[in-house]
Protein backbone atom coordinates (compact mmCIF):
# COMPACT_ATOMS: atom_id res chain seq x y z
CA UNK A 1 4.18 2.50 -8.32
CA UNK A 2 7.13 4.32 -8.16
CA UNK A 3 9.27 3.96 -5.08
CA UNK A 4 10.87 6.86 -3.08
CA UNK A 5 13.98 5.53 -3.46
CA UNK A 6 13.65 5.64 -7.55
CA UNK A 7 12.98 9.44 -7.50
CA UNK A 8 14.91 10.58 -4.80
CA UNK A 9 18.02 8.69 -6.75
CA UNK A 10 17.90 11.55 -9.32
CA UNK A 11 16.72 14.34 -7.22
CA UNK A 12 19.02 16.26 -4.58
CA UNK A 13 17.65 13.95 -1.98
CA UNK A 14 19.89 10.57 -2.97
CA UNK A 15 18.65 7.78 -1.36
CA UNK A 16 21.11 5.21 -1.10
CA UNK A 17 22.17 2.02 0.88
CA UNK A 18 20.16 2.47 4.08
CA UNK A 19 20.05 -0.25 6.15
CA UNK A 20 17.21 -2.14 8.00
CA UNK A 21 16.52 -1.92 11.73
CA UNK A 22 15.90 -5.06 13.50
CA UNK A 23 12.35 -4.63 14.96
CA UNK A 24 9.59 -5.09 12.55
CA UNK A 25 12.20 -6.29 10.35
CA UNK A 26 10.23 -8.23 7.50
CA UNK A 27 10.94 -11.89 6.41
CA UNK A 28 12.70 -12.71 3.49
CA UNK A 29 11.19 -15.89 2.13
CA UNK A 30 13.36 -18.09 0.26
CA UNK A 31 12.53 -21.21 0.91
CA UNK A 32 10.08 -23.26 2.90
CA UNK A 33 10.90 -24.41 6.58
CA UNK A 34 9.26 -27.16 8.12
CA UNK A 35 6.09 -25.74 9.06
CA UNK A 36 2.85 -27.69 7.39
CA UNK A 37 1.51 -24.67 4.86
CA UNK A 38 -0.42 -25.43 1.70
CA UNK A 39 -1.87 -23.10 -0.85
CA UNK A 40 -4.53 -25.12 -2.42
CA UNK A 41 -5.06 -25.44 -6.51
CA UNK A 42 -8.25 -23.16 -7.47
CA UNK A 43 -10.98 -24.41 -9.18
CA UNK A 44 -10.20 -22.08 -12.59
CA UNK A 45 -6.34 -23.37 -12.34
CA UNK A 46 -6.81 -25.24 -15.71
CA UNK A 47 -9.04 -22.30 -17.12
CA UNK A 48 -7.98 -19.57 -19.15
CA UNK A 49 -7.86 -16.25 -17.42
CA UNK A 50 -8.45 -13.18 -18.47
CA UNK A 51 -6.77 -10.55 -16.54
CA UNK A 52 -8.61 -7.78 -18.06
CA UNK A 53 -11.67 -8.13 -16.58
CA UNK A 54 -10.39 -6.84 -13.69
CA UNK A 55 -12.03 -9.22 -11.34
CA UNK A 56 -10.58 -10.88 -8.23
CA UNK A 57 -9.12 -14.49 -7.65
CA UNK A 58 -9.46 -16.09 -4.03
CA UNK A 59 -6.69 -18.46 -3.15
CA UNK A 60 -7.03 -20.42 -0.09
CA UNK A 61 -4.62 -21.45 2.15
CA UNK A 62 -4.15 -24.30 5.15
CA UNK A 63 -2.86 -22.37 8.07
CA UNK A 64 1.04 -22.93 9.13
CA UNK A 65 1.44 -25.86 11.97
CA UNK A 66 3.03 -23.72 14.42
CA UNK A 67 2.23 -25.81 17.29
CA UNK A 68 -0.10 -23.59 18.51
CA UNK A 69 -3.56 -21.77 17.19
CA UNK A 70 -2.93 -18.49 15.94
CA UNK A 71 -3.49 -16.56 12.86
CA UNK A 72 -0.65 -15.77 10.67
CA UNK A 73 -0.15 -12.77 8.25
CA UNK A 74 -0.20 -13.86 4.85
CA UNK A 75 1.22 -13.11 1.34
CA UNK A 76 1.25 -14.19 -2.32
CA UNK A 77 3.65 -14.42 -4.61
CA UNK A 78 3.73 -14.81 -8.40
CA UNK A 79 6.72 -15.67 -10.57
CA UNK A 80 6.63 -16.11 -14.85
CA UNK A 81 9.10 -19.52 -13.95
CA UNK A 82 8.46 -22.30 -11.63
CA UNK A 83 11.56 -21.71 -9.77
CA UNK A 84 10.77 -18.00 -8.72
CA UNK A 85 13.89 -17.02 -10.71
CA UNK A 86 13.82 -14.26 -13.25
CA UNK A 87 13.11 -14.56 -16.77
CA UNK A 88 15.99 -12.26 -17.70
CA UNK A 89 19.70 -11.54 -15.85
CA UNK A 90 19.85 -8.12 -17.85
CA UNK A 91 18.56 -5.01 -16.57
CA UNK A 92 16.13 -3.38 -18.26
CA UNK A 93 16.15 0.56 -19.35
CA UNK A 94 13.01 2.70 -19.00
CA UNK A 95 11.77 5.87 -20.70
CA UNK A 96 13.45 8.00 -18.12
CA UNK A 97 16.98 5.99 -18.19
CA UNK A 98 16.71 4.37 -14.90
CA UNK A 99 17.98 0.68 -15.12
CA UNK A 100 15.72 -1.84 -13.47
CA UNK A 101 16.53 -5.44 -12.07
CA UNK A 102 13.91 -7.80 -13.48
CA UNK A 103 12.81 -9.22 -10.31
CA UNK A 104 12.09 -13.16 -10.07
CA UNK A 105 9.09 -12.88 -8.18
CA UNK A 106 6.16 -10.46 -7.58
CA UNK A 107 4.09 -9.86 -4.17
CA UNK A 108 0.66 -9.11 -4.58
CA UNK A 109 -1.15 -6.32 -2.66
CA UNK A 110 -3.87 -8.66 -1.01
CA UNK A 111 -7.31 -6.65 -0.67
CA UNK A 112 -8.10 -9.21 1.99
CA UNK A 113 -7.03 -12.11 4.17
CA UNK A 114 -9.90 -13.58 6.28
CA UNK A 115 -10.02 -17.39 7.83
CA UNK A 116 -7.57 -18.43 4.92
CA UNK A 117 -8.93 -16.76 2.11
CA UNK A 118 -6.89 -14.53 0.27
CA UNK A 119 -8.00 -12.19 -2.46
CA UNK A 120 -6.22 -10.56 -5.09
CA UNK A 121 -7.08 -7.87 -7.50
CA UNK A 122 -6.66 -9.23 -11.34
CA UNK A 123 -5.20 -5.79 -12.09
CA UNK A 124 -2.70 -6.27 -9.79
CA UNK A 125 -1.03 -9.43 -10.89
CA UNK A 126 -1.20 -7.97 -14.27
CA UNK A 127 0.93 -5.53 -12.70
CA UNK A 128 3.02 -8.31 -11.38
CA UNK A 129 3.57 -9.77 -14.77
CA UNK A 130 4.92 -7.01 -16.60
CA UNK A 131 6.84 -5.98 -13.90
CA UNK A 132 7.96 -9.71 -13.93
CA UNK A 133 8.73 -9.35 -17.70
CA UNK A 134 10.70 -6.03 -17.35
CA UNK A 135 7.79 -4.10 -18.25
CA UNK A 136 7.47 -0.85 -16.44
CA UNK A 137 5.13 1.68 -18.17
CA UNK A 138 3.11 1.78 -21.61
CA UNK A 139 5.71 2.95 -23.77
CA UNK A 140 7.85 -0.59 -23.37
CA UNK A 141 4.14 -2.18 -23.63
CA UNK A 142 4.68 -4.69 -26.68
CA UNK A 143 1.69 -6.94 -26.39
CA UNK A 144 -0.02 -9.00 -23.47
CA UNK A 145 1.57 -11.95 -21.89
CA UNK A 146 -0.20 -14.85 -22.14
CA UNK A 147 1.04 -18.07 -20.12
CA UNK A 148 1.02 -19.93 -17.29
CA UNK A 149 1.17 -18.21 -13.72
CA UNK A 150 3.53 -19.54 -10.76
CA UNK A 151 2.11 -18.57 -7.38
CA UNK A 152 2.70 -19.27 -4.10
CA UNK A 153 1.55 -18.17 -0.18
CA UNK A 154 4.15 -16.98 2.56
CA UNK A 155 2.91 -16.68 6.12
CA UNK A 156 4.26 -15.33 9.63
CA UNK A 157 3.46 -14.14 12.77
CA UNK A 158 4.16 -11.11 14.65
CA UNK A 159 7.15 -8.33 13.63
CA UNK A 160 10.85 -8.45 14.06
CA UNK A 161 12.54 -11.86 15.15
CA UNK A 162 9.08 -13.65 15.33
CA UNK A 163 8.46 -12.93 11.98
CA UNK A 164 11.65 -14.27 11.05
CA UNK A 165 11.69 -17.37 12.92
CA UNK A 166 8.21 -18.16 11.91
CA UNK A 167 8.40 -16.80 7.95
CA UNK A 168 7.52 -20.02 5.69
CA UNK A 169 6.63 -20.73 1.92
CA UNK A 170 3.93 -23.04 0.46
CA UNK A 171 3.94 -25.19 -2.55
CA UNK A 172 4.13 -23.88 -5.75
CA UNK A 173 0.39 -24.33 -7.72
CA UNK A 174 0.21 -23.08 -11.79
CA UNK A 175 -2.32 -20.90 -13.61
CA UNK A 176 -2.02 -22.62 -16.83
CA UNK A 177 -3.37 -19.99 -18.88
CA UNK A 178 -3.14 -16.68 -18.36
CA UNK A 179 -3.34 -13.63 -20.18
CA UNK A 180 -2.35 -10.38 -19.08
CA UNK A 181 -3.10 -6.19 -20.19
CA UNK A 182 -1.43 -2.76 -19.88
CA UNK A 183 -2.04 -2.52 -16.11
CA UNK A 184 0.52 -0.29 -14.40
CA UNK A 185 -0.28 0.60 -10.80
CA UNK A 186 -2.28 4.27 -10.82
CA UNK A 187 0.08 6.09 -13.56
CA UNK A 188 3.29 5.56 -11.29
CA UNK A 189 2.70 7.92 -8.15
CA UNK A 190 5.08 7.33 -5.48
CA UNK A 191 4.25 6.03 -2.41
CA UNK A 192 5.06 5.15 1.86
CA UNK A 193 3.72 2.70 3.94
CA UNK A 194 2.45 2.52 7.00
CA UNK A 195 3.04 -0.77 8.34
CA UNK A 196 1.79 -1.56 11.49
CA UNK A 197 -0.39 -2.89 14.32
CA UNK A 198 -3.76 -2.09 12.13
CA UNK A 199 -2.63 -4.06 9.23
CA UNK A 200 -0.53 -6.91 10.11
CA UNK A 201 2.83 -4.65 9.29
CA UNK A 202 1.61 -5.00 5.50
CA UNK A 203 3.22 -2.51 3.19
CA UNK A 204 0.46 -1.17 1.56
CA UNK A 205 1.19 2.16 -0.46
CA UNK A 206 -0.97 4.89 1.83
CA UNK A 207 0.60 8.07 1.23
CA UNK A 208 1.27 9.38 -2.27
CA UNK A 209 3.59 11.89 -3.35
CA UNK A 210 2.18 15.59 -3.40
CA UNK A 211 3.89 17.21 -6.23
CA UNK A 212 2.27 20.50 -5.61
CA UNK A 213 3.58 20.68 -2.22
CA UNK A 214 7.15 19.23 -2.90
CA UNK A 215 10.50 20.87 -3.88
CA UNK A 216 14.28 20.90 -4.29
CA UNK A 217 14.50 20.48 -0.74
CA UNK A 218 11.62 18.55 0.69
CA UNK A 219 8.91 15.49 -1.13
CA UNK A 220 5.50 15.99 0.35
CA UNK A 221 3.54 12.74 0.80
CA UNK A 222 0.01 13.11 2.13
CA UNK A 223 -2.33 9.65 2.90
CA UNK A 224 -4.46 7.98 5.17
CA UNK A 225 -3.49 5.15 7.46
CA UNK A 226 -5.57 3.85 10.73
CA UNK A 227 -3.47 3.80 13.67
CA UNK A 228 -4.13 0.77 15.98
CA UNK A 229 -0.70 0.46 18.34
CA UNK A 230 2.25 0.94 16.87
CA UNK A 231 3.74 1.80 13.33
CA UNK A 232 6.10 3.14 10.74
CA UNK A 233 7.05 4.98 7.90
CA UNK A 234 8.67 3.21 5.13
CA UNK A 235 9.19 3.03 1.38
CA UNK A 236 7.34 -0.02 0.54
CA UNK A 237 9.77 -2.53 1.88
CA UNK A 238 12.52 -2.97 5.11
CA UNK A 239 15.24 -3.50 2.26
CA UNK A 240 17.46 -0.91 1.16
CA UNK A 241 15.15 1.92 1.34
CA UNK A 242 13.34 4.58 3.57
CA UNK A 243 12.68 3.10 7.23
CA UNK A 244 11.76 5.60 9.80
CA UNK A 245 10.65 5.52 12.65
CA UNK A 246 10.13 8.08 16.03
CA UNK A 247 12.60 9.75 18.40
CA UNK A 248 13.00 9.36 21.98
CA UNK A 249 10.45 11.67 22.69
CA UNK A 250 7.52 9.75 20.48
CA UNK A 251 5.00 12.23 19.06
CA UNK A 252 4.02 15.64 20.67
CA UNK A 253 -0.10 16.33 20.91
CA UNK A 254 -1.08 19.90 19.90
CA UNK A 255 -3.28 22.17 21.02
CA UNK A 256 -5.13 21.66 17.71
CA UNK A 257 -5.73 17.94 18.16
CA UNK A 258 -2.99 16.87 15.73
CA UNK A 259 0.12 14.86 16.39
CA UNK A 260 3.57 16.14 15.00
CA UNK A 261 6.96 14.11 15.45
CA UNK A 262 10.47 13.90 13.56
CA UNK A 263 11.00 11.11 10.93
CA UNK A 264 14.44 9.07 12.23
CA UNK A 265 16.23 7.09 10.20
CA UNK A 266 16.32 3.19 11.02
CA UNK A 267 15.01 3.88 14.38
CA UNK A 268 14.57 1.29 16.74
CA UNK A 269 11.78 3.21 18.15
CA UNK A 270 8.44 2.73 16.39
CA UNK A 271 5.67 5.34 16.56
CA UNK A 272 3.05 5.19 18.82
CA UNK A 273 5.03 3.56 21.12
CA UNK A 274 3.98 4.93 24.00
CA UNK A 275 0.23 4.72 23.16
CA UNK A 276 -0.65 8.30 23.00
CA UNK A 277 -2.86 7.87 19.90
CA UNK A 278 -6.70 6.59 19.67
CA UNK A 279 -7.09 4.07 17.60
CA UNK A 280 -8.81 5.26 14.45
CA UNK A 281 -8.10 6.42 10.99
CA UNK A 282 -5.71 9.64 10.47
CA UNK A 283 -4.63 11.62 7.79
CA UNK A 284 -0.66 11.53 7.57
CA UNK A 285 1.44 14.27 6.19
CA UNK A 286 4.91 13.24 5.60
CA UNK A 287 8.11 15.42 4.70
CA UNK A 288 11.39 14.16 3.92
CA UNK A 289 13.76 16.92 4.05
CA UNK A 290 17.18 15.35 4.16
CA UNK A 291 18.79 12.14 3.82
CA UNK A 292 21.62 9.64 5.19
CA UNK A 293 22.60 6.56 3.55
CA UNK A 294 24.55 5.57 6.08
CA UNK A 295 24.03 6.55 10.11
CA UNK A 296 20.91 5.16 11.76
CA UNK A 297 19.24 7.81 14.42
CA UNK A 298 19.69 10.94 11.94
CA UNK A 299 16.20 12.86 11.58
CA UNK A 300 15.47 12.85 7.90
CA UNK A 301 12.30 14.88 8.15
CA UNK A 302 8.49 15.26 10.02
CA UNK A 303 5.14 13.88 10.25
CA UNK A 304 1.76 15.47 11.10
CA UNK A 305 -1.31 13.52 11.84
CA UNK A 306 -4.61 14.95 11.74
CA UNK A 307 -7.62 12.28 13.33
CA UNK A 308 -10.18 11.87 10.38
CA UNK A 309 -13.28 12.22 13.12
CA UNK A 310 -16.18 12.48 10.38
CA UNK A 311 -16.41 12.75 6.60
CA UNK A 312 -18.99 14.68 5.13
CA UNK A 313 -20.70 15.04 1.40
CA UNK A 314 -20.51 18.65 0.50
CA UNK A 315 -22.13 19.22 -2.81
CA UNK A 316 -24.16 21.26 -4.94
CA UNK A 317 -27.23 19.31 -3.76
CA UNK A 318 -26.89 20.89 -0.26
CA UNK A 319 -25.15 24.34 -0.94
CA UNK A 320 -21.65 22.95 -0.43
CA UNK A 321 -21.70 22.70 2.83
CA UNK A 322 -18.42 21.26 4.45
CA UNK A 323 -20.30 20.00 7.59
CA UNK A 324 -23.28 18.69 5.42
CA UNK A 325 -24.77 14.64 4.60
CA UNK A 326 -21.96 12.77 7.03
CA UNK A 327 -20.88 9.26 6.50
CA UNK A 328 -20.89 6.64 8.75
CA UNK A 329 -17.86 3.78 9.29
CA UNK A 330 -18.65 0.32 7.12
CA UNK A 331 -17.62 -1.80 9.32
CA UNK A 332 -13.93 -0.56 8.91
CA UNK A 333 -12.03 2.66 10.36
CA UNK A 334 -11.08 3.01 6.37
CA UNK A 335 -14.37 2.10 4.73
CA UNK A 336 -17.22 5.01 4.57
CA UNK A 337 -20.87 4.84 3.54
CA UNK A 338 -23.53 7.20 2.98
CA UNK A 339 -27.12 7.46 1.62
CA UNK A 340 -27.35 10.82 0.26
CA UNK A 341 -28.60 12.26 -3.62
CA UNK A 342 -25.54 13.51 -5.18
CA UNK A 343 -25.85 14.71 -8.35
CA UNK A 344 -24.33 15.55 -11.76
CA UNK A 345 -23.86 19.38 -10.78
CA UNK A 346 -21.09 18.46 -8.19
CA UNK A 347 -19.94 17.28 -5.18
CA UNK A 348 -17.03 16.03 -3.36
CA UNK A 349 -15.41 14.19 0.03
CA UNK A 350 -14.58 16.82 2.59
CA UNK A 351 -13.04 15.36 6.32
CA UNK A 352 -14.10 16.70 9.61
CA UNK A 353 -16.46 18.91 8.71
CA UNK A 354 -14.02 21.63 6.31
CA UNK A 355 -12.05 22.19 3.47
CA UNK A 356 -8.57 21.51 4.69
CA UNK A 357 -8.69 17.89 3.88
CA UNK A 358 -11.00 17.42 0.66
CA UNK A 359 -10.94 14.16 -2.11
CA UNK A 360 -11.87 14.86 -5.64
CA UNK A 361 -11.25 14.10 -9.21
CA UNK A 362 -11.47 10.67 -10.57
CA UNK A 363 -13.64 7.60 -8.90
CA UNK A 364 -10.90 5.40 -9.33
CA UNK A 365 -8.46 7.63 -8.41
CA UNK A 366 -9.21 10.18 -5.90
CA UNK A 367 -7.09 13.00 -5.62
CA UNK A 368 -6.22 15.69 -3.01
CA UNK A 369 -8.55 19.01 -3.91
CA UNK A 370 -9.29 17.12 -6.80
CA UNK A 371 -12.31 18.23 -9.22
CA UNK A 372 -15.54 17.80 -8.17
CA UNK A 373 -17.19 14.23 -8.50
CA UNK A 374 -20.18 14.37 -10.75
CA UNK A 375 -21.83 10.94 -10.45
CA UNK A 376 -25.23 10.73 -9.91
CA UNK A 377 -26.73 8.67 -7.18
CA UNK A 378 -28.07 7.72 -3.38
CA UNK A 379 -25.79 5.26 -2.25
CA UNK A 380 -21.64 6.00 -1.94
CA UNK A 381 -19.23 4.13 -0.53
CA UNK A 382 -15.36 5.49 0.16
CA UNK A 383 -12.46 3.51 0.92
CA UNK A 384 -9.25 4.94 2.06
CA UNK A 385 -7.40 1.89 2.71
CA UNK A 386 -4.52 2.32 0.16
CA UNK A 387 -3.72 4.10 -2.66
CA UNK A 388 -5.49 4.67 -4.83
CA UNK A 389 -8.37 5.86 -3.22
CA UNK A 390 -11.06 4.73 -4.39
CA UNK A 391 -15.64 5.37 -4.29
CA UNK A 392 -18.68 4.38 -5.55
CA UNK A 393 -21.96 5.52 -6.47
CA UNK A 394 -25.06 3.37 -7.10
């Protein structure tokens, strides 16, 4: 996906050399430390591996000997070269103009990290490799890569120094065979993060850029996010791009139920700070209206968060109604099931009970007001965890 940073570059909202703030501030993992960490060899290691079946790959992990028993957040990272260096030194040009640095290494967007077991999405690190190969959309697509795949596992605990002090690296293990496809991460939409509390201060992309409500003097991002303590807003990364986080006077409750507050540059105040929202999921609206490259504590724009309290299955099946078939929580404040008969003739995702917040369009790719859904079936499942958002109907 495209960052902000990327787009704002060659709009009137430059975005360049921000700095990081301190809290939350993530590791940078060059090198191992002394902690014991191993990422252990999978069993299809030697296999070949095709990427386009857009499966998943588990790798498992030893946890980090930190002295102590506690349960790190964890990462992986793939590289074309053993070394984690880059196969090129020379930028490479896209169909827009914009130079990229081919980076050395690639982190994958883990869709889950539970007692040691981390999953990956194939489609993902077949993103990773031809971003890895300077690759960036499907008009530089010359062919797939096929090859061996260098991956290893980072781990740390906590945010800010803790995460620094405790950051580490396992060994390096090799896919001998792989062989990737044109996979490039849901046609480029830009995207924020909302690291935090409810997800281990992961950078997941969340909320994606709302052309329709954007212009000259203000990008519109609109996502979902639960809230579980305390969080930011950033642009995928703590390094050299968008960091905000909250004023001195944290978020303001309206009468409404919703939750404004300004976006401040490198803040060393996070949201939620204070504790003034429930835990739960929450649909984000995020403006950035202005920009500094330079001075930390400048307001750069405003978010509004709206409590997702019920979704609902308005279709033609039941006359459209808003408030009509509910969902119920899967286990997760992201993940959404329902039994209901939905039909060909229509239907689509519809939050708290109206229109104001409705998902459409594509399966795969849900979309804000999007079309209406026309899979047929009694069982549905919706999961708002990142971007894309993504159902399914059996």
């Amino acid at each position: 996906m495209k960052k902000l940073s990327y787009i704002l570059a060659v709009s009137a909202l430059a975005i360049t050399g921000l700095s990081s703030c301190n809290p939350d501030k993530d590791p940078k993992i060059d090198t191992a430390t002394d902690f014991e960490f191993v990422l252990n060899t999978p069993q299809l290691a030697s296999q070949f591996i095709d990427l386009a079946t857009n499966g998943k790959i588990e790798f498992t992990v030893s946890q980090p000997n930190y002295g102590v028993t506690v349960v790190p957040t964890y990462g992986i990272e793939i590289s074309l070269k053993p070394d984690f260096t880059p196969v090129t030194d020379q930028p490479i040009t896209d169909e827009e103009g914009e130079e990229h640095i081919v980076p050395g290494l690639f982190t994958l967007n883990l869709e889950s990290q539970l007692k040691g077991i981390l999953v990956a999405q194939m489609s993902d690190i077949a993103s990773g490799i031809n971003e890895l190969n300077g690759v960036y959309d499907e008009s530089s697509y010359t062919g797939d890569y096929v090859g061996p795949l260098y991956v290893r596992a980072t781990a740390y605990l906590g945010s800010g120094t803790s995460a620094e002090t405790t950051a580490t690296v396992s060994n390096v293990i090799m896919l001998s065979q792989v062989q990737g496809y044109a996979s490039f991460p849901a046609n480029d939409i830009m995207t924020l993060s909302v690291p935090g509390g409810a997800n281990g201060w992961n950078h997941l992309p969340q909320l994606a850029y709302f052309e329709n409500e954007s212009s000259d003097t203000q990008m519109v991002f609109w996502g979902f996010a639960v809230i579980n303590g305390e969080f930011k807003i950033t642009d995928g990364d703590w390094e050299g791009s968008g960091n905000w986080g909250a004023p001195d006077t944290g978020l303001v409750a309206n009468a409404d139920g919703t939750y404004t507050g300004k976006l401040i540059q490198n803040s060393q105040s996070n949201f939620n700070g204070d504790g003034a929202l429930a835990d739960g999921l929450y649909f984000i609206a995020a403006n950035v209206t202005g920009y500094s490259s330079n001075n930390d504590n400048e307001e750069v724009g405003e978010i509004k968060l709206t409590p997702i309290n019920a979704i609902y299955l308005p279709g033609d099946y039941n006359g459209w109604d808003a408030a009509g078939n509910p969902m119920s929580k899967d286990g997760e404040d992201f993940l959404w099931s329902a039994s209901s008969s939905v039909t060909s003739a229509g239907w689509k995702f519809a939050m708290n009970g109206d229109w104001t917040i409705n998902l459409g369009g594509d399966p795969e790719r849900l979309w804000f007001n999007g079309d209406n859904l026309t899979l047929e079936g009694s069982t549905i499942t919706l999961n708002l965890e990142q971007y894309p958002w993504t159902c399914t109907v059996q």
